[in-house]
N, C-alpha and C. Protein backbone atom coordinates (compact mmCIF):
# COMPACT_ATOMS: atom_id res chain seq x y z
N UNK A 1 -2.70 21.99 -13.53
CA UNK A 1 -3.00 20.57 -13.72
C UNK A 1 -3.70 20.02 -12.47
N UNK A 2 -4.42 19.13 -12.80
CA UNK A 2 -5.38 18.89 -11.38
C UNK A 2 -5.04 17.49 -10.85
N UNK A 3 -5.43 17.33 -10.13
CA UNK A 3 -4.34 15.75 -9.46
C UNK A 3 -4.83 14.73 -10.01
N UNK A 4 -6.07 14.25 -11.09
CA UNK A 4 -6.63 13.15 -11.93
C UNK A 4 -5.88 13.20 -12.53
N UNK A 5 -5.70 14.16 -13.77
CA UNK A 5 -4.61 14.19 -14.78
C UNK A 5 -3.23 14.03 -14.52
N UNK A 6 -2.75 14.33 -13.34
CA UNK A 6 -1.39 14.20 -12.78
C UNK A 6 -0.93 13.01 -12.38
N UNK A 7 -1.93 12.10 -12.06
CA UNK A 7 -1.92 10.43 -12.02
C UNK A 7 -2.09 9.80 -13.31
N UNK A 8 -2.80 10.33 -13.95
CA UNK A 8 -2.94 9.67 -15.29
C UNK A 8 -1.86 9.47 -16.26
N UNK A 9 -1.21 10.75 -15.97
CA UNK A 9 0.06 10.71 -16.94
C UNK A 9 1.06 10.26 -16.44
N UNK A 10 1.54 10.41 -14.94
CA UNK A 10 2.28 9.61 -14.25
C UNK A 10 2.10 8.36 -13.97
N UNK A 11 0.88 7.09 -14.15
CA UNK A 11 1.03 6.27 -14.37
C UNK A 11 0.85 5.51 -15.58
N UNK A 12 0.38 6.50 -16.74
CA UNK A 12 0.52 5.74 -18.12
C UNK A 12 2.15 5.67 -18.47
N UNK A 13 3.09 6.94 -18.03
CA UNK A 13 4.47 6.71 -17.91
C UNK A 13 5.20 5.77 -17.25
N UNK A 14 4.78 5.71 -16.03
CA UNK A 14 5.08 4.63 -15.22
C UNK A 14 5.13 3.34 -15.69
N UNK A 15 3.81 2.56 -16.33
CA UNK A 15 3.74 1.05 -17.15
C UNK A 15 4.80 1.25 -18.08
N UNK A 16 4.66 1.81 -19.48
CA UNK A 16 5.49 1.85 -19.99
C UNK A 16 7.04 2.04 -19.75
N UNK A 17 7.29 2.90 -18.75
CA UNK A 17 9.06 2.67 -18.69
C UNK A 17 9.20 1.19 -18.02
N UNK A 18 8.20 1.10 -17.11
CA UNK A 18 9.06 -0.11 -16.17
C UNK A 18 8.01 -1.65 -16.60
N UNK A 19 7.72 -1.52 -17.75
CA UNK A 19 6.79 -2.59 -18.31
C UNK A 19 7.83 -4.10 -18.37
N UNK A 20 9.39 -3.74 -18.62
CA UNK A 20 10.59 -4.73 -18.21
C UNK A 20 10.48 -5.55 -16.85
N UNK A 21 10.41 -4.09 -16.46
CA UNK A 21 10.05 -4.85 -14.72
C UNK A 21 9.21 -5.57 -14.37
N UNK A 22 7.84 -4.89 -14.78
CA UNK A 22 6.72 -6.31 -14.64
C UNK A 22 7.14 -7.53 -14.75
N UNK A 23 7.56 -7.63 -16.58
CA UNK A 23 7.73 -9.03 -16.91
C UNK A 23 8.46 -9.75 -16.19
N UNK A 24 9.56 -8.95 -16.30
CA UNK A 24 10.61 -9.90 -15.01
C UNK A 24 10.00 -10.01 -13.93
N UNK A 25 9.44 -9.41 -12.99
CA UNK A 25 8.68 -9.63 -11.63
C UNK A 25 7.78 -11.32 -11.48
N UNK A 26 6.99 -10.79 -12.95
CA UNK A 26 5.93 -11.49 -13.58
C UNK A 26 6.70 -13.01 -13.03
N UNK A 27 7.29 -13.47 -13.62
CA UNK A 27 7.90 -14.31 -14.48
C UNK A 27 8.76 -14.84 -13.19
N UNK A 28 9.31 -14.29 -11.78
CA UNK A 28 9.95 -14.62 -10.89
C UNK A 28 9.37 -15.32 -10.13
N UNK A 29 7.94 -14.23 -9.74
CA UNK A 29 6.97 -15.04 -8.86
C UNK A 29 6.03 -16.43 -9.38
N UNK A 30 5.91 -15.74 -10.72
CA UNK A 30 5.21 -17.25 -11.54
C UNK A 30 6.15 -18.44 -11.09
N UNK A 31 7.89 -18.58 -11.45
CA UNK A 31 8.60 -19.62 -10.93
C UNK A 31 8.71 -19.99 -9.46
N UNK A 32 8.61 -18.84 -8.66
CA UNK A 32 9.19 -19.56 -7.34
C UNK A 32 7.40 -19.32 -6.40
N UNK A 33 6.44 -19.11 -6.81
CA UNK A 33 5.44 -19.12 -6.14
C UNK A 33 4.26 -19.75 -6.52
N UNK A 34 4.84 -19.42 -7.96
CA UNK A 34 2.89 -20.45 -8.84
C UNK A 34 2.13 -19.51 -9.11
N UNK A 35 1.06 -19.92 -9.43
CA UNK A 35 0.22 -19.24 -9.83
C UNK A 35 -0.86 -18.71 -8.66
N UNK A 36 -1.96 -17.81 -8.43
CA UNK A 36 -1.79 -16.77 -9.21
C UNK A 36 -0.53 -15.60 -9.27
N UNK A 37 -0.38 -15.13 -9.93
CA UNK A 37 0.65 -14.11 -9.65
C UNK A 37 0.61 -12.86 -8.93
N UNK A 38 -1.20 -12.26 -9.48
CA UNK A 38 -1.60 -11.49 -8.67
C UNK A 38 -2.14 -11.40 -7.01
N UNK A 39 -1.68 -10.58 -6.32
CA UNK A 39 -2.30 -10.63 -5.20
C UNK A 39 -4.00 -9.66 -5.19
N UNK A 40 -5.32 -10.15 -4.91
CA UNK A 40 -6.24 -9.14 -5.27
C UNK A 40 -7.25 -8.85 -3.97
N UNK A 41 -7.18 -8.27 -3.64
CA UNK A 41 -7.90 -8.10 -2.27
C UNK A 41 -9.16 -6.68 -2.24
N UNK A 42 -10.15 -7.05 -1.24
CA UNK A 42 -10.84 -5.84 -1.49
C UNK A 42 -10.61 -5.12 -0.40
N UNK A 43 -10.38 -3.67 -0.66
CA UNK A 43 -10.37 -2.38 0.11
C UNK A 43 -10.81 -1.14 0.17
N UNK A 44 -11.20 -0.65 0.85
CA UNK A 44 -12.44 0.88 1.07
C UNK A 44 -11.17 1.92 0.13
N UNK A 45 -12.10 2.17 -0.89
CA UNK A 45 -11.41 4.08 -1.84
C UNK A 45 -11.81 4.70 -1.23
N UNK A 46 -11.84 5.64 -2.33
CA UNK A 46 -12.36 7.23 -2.07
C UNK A 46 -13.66 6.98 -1.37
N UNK A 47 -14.04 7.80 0.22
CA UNK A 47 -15.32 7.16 0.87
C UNK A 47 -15.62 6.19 1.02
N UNK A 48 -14.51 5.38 1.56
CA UNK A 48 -15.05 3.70 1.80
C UNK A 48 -15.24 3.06 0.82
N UNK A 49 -15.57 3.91 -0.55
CA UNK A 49 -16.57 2.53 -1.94
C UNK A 49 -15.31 1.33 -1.83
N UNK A 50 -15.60 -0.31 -1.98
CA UNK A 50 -15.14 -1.06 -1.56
C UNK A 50 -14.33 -0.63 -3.50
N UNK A 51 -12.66 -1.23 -3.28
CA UNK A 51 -12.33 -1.80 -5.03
C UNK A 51 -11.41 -3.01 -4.97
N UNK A 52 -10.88 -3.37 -5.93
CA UNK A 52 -9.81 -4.51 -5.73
C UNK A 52 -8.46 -4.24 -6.20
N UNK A 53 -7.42 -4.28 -4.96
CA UNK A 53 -6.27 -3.76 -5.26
C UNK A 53 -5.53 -5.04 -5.66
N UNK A 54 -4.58 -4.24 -6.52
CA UNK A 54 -3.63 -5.59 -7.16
C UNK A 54 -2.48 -4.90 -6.74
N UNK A 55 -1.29 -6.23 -6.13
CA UNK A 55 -0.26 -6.67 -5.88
C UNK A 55 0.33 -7.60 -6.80
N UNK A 56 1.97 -7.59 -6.72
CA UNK A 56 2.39 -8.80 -7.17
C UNK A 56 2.48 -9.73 -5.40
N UNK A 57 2.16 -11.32 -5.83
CA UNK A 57 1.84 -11.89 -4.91
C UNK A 57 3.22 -12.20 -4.15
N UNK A 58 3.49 -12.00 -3.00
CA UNK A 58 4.76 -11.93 -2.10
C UNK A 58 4.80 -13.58 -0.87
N UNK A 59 3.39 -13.91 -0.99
CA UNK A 59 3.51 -15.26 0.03
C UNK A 59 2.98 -16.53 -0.67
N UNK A 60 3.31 -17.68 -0.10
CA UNK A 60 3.10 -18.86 -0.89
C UNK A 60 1.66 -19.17 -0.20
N UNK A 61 0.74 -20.23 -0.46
CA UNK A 61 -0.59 -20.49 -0.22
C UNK A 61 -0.39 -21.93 1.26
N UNK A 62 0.82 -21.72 1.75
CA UNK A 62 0.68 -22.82 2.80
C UNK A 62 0.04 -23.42 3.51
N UNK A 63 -0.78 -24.15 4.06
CA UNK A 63 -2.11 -24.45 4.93
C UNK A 63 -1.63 -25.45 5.81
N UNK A 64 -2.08 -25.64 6.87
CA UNK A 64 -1.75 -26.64 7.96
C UNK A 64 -2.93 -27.85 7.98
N UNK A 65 -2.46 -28.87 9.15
CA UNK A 65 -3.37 -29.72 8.44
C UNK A 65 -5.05 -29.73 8.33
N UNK A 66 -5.54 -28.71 9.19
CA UNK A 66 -6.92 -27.94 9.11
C UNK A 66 -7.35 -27.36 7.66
N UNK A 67 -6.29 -26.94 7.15
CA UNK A 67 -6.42 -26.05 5.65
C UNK A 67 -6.76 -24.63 5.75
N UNK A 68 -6.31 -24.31 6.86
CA UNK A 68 -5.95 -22.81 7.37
C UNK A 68 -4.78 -22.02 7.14
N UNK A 69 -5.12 -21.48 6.30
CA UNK A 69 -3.44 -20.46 6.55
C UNK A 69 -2.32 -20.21 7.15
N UNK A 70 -1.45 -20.97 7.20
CA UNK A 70 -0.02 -20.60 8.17
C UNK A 70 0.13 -19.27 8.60
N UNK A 71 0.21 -18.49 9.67
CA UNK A 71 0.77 -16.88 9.28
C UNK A 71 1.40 -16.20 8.74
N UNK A 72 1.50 -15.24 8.41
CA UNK A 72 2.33 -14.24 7.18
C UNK A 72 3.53 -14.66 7.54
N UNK A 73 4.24 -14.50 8.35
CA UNK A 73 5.57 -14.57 8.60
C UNK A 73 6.30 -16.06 7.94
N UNK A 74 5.16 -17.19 8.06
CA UNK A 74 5.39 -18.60 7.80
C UNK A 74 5.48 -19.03 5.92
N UNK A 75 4.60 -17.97 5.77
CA UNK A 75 4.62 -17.72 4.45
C UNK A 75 4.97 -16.82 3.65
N UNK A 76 5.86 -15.82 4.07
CA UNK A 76 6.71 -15.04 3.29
C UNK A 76 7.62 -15.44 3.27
N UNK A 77 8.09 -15.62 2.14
CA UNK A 77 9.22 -16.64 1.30
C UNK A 77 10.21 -15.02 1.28
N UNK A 78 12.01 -15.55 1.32
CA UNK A 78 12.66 -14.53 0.85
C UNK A 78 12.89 -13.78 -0.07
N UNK A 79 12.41 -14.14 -1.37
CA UNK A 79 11.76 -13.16 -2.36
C UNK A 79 10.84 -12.53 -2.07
N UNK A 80 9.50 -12.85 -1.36
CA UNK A 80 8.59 -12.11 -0.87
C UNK A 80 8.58 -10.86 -0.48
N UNK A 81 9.61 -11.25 0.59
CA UNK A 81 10.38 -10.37 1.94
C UNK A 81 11.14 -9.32 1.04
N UNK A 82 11.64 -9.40 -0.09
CA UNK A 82 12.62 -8.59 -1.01
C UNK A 82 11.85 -7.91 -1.40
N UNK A 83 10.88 -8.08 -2.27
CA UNK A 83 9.57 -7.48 -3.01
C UNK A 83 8.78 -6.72 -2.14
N UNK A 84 8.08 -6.89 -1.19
CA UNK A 84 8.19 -5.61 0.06
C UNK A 84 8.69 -5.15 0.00
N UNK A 85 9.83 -5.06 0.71
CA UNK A 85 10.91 -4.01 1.02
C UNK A 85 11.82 -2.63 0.03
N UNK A 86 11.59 -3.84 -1.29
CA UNK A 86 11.82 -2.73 -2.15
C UNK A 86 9.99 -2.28 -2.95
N UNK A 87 9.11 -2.55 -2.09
CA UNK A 87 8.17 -1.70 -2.79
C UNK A 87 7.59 -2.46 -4.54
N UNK A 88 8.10 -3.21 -4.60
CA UNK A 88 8.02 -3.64 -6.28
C UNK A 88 6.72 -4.77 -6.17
N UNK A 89 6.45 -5.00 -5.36
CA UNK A 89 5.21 -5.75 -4.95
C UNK A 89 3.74 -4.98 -5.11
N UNK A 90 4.18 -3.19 -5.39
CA UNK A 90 3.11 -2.46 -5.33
C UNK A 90 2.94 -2.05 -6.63
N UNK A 91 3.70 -2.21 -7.40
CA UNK A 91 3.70 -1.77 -8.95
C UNK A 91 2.21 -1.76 -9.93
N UNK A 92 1.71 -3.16 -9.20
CA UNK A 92 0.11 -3.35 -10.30
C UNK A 92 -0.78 -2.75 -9.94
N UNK A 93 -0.88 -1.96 -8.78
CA UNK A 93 -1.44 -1.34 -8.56
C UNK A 93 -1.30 0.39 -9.13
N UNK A 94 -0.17 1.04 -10.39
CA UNK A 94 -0.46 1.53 -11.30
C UNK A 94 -1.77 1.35 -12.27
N UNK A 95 -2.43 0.06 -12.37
CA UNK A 95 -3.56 -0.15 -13.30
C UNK A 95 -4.76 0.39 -12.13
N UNK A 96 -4.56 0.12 -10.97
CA UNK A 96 -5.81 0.62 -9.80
C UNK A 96 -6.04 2.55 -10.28
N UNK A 97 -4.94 3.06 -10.52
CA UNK A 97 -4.95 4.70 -10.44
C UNK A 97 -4.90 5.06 -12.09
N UNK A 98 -4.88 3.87 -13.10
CA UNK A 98 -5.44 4.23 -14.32
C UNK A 98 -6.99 4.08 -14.58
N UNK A 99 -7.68 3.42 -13.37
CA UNK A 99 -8.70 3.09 -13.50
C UNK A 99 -9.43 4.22 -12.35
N UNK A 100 -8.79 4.81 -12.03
CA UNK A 100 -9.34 6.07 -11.13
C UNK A 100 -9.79 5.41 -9.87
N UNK A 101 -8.95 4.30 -9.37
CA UNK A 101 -9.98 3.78 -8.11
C UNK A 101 -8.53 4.28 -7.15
N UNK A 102 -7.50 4.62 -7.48
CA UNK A 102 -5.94 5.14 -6.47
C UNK A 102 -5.60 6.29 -7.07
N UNK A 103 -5.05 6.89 -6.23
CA UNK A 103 -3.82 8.17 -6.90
C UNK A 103 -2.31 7.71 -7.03
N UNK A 104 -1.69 8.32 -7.30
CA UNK A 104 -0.15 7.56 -7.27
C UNK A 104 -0.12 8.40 -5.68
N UNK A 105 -0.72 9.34 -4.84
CA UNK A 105 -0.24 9.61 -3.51
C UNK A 105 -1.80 9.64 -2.67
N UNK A 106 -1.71 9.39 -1.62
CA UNK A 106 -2.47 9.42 -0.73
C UNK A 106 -2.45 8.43 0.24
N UNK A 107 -3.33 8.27 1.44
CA UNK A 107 -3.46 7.59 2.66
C UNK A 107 -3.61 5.56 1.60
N UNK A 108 -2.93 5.02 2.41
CA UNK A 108 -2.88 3.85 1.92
C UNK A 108 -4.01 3.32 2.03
N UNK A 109 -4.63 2.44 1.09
CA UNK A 109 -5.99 1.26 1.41
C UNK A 109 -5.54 0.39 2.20
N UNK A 110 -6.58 0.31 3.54
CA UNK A 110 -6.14 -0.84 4.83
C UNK A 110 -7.10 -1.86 4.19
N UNK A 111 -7.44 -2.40 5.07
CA UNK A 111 -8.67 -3.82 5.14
C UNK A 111 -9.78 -2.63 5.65
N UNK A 112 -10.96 -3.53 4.82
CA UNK A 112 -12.21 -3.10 4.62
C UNK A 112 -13.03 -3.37 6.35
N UNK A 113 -12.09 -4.63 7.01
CA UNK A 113 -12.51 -4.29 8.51
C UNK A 113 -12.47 -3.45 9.85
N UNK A 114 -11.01 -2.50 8.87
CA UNK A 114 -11.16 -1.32 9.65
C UNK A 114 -12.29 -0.35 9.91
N UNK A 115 -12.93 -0.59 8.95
CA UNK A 115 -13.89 0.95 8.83
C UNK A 115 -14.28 1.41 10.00
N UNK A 116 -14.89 0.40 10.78
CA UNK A 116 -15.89 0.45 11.79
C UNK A 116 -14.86 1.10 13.07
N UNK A 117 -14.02 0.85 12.59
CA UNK A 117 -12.81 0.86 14.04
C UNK A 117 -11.98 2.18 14.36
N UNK A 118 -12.17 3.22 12.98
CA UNK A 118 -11.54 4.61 13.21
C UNK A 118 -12.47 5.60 13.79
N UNK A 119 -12.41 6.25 14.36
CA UNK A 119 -12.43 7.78 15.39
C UNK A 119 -13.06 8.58 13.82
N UNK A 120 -13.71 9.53 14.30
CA UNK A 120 -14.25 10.22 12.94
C UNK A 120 -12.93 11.15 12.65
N UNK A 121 -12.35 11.62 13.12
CA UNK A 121 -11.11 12.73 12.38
C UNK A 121 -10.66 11.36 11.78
N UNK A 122 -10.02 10.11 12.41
CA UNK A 122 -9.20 9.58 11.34
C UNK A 122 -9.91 8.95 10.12
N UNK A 123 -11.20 8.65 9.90
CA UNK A 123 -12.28 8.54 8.77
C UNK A 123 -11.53 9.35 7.71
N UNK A 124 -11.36 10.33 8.54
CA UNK A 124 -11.43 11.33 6.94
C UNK A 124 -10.14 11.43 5.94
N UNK A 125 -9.63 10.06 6.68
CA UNK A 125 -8.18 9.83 5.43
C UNK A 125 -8.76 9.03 4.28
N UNK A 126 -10.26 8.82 4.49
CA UNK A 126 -10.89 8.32 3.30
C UNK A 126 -11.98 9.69 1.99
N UNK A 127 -11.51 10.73 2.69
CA UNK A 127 -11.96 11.89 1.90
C UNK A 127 -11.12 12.11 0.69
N UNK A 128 -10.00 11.29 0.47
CA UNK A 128 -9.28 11.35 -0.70
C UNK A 128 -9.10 10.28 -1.41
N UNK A 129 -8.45 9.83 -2.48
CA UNK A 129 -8.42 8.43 -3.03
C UNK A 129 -7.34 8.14 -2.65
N UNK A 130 -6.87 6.96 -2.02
CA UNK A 130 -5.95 5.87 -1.69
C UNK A 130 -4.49 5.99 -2.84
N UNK A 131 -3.47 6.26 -2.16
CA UNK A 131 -2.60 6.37 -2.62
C UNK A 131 -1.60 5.21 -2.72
N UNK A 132 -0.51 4.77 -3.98
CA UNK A 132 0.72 4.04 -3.99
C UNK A 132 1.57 4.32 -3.12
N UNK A 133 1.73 5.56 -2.63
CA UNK A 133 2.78 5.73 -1.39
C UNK A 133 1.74 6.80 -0.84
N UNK A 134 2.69 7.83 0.46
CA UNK A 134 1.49 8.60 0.79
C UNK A 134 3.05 9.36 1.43
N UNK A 135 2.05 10.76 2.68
CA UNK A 135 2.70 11.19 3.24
C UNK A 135 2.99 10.43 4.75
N UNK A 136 2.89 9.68 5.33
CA UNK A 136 2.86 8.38 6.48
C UNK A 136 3.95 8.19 5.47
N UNK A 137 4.07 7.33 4.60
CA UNK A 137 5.02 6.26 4.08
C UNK A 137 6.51 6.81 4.06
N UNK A 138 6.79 8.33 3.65
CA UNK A 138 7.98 9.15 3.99
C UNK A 138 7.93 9.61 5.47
N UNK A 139 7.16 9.28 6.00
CA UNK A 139 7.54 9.55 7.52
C UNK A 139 7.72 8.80 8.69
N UNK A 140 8.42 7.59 8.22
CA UNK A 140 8.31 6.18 9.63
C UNK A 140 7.62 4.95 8.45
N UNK A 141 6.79 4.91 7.75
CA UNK A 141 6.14 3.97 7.21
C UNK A 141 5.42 3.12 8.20
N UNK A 142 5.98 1.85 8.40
CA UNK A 142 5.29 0.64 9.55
C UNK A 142 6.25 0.73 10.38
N UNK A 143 7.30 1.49 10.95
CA UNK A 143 7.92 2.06 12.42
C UNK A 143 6.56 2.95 12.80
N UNK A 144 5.73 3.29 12.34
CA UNK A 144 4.75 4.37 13.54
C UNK A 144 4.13 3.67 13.90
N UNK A 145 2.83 3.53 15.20
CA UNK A 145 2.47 3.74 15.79
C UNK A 145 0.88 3.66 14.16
N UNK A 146 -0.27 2.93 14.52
CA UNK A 146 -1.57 3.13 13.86
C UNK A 146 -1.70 4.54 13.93
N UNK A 147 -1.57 5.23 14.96
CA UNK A 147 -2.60 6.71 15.58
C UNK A 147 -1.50 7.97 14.68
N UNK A 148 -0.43 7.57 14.80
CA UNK A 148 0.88 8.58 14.12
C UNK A 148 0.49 8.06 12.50
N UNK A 149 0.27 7.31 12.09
CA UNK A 149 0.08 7.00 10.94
C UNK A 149 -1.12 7.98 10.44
N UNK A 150 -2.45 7.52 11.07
CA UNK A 150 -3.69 8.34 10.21
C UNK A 150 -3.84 10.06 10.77
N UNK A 151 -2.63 10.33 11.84
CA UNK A 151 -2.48 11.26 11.96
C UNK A 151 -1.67 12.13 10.47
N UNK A 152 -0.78 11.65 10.57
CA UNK A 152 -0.11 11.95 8.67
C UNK A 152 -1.09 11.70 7.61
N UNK A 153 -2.18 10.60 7.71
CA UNK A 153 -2.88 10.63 6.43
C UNK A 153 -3.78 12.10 6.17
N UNK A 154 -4.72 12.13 7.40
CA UNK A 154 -5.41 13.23 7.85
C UNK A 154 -4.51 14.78 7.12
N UNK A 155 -3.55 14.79 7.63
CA UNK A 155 -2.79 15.71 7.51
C UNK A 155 -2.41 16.11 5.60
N UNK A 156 -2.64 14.75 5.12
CA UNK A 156 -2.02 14.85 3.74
C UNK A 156 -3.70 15.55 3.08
N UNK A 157 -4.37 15.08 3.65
CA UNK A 157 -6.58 14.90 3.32
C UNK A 157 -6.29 16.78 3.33
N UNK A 158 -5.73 17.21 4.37
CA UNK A 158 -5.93 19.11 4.26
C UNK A 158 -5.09 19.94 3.51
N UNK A 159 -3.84 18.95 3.74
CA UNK A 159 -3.29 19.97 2.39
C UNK A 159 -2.03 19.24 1.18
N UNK A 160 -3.01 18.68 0.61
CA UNK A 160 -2.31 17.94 -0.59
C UNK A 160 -2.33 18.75 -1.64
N UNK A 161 -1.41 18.60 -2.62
CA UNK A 161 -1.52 19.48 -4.10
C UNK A 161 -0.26 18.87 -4.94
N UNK A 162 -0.57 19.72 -6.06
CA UNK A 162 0.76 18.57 -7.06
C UNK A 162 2.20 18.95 -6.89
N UNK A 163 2.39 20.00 -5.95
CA UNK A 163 3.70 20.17 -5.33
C UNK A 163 3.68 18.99 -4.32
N UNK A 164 2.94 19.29 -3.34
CA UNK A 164 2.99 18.41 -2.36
C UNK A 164 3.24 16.39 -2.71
N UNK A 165 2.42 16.59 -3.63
CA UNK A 165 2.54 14.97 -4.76
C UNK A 165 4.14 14.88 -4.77
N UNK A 166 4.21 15.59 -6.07
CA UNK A 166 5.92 15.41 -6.31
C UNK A 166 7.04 15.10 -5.09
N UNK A 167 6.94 16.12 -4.10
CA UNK A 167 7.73 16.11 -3.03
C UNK A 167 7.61 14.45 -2.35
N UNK A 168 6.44 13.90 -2.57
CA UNK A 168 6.24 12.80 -1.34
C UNK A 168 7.03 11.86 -2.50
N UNK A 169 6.52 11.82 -3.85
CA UNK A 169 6.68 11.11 -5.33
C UNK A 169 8.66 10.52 -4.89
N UNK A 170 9.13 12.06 -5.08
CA UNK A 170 10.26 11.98 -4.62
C UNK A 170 11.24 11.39 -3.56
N UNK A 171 10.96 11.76 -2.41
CA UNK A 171 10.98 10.92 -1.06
C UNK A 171 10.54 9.71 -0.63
N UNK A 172 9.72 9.24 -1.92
CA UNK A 172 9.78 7.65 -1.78
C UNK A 172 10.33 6.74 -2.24
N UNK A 173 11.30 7.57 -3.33
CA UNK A 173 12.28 6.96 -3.94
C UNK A 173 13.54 6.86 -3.09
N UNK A 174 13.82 7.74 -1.97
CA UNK A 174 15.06 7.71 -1.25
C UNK A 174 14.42 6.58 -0.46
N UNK A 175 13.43 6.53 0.45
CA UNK A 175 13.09 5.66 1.47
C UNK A 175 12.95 4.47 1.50
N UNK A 176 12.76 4.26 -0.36
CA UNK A 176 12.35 2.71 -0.38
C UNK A 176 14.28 2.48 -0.80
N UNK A 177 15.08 3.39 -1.62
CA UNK A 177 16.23 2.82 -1.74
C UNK A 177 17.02 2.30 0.25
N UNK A 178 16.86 3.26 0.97
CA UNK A 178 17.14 3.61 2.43
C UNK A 178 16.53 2.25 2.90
N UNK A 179 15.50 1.92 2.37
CA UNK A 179 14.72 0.36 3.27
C UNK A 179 14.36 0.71 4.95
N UNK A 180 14.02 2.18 4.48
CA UNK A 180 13.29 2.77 6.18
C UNK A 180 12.26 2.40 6.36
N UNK A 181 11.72 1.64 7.68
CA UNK A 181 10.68 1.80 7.85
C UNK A 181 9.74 0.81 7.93
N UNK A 182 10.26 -0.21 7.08
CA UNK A 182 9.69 -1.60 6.26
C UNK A 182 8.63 -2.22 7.36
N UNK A 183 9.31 -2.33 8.40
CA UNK A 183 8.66 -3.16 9.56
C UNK A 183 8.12 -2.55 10.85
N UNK A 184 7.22 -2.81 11.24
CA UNK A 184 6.66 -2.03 12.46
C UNK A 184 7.83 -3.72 13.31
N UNK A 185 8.23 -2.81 14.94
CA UNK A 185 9.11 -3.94 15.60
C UNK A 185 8.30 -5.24 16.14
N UNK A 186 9.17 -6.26 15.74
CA UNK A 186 8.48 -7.76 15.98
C UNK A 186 7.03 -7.98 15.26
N UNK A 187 6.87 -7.60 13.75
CA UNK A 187 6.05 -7.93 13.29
C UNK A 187 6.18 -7.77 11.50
N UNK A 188 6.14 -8.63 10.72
CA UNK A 188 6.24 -8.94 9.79
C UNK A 188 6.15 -7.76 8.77
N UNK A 189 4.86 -6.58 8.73
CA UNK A 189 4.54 -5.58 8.38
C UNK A 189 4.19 -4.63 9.33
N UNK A 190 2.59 -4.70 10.00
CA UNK A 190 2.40 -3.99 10.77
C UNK A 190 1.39 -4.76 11.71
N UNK A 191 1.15 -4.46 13.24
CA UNK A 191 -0.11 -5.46 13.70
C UNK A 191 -1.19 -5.13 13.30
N UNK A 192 -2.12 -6.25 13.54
CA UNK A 192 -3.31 -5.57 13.23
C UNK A 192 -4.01 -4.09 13.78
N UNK A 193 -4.54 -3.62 13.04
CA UNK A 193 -5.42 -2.10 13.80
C UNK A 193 -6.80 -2.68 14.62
N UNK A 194 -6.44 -2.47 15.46
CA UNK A 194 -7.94 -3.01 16.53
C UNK A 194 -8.50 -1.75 16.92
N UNK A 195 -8.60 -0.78 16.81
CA UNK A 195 -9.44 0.41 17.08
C UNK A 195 -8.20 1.29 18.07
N UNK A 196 -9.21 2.65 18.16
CA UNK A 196 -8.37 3.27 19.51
C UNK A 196 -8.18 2.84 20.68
N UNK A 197 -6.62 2.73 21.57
CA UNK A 197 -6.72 2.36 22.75
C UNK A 197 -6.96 3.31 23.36
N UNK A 198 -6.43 4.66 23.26
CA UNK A 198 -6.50 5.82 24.32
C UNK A 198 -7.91 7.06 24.30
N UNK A 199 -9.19 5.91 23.51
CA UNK A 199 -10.04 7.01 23.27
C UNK A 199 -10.18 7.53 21.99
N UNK A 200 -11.17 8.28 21.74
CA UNK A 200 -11.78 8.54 20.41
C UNK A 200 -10.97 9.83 19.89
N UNK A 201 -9.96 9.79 18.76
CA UNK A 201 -9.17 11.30 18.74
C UNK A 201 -9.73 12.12 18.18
């Protein structure tokens, strides 16, 4: 089986068992956040091509009196903060890997302003399609370090396969029950990636 088909069927299974969950999700954030429900942002796939990933939406639209964005932290509401942590915020993005733009495993989609900012070995965590969890995410998640991170993506880019899938598939079910990892320290998710400090790896 080749890893297209191995996403395909694992996330046409996926909607359907937990299609409950949506609704309820649906239907939580619709009450305590408004509309939209979706979160949709654009991010570099397979080779950078830009796509639009969907989230369920985790922060409220707050603005100060400029009409600027409050920071994440100001606007992640405690449901928000729940929906992270247990990962259920990433669910709509099953329709991203029915549409062949994600895998259910691989290096996560950052912001499209990274591009410019990675070292060519770590580029090449874009030689695969963007994964729902990855191998980084069972290993520290947002406790690593940017450089320990696309060091694991890299690592998943040389030797991934549908053993290797399953195994991570698996281990992200302990980690997200475990709630390892959630937060890089003193920061909401993770800081921003501003390029290499120690040089080009």
């Amino acid at each position: 089986m080749n890893k297209r088909i191995f996403d395909l069927l694992f996330a046409s299974v996926a909607l359907v068992v937990l299609s409950p969950v949506f609704l309820v999700i649906a239907s939580i954030v619709k009450l305590r956040l408004g509309s939209p429900i979706l979160f949709k942002q654009v991010r570099p796939g397979y080779h950078g091509k830009p796509f639009t990933v969907l989230k369920f939406r985790t922060m409220t639209d707050v603005k100060d009196k400029d009409g600027t964005s409050l920071p994440d932290e100001q606007r992640l509401t405690p449901f928000g903060s729940w929906l992270r942590s247990s990962s259920l915020d990433e669910l709509p993005e099953l329709w991203n890997v029915l549409k062949g733009e994600m895998s259910m495993v691989g290096p996560r989609p950052l912001l499209m302003e990274y591009l410019p900012l990675y070292s060519p070995e770590q580029s090449r965590r874009h030689n695969v399609r963007p994964g729902i969890t990855g191998w980084a995410q069972i290993n520290g998640r947002n406790a690593l370090t940017w450089e320990e991170k696309f060091a694991l993506d890299v690592w998943y880019v040389d030797n991934h396969s549908i053993a290797v899938d399953l195994k991570i598939l698996c281990k992200t079910i302990a980690a997200v029950v475990q709630r390892k990892g959630i937060s890089h320290s003193g920061e909401v998710t993770m800081p921003r990636f501003v390029g290499n400090q120690k040089g080009k790896l």
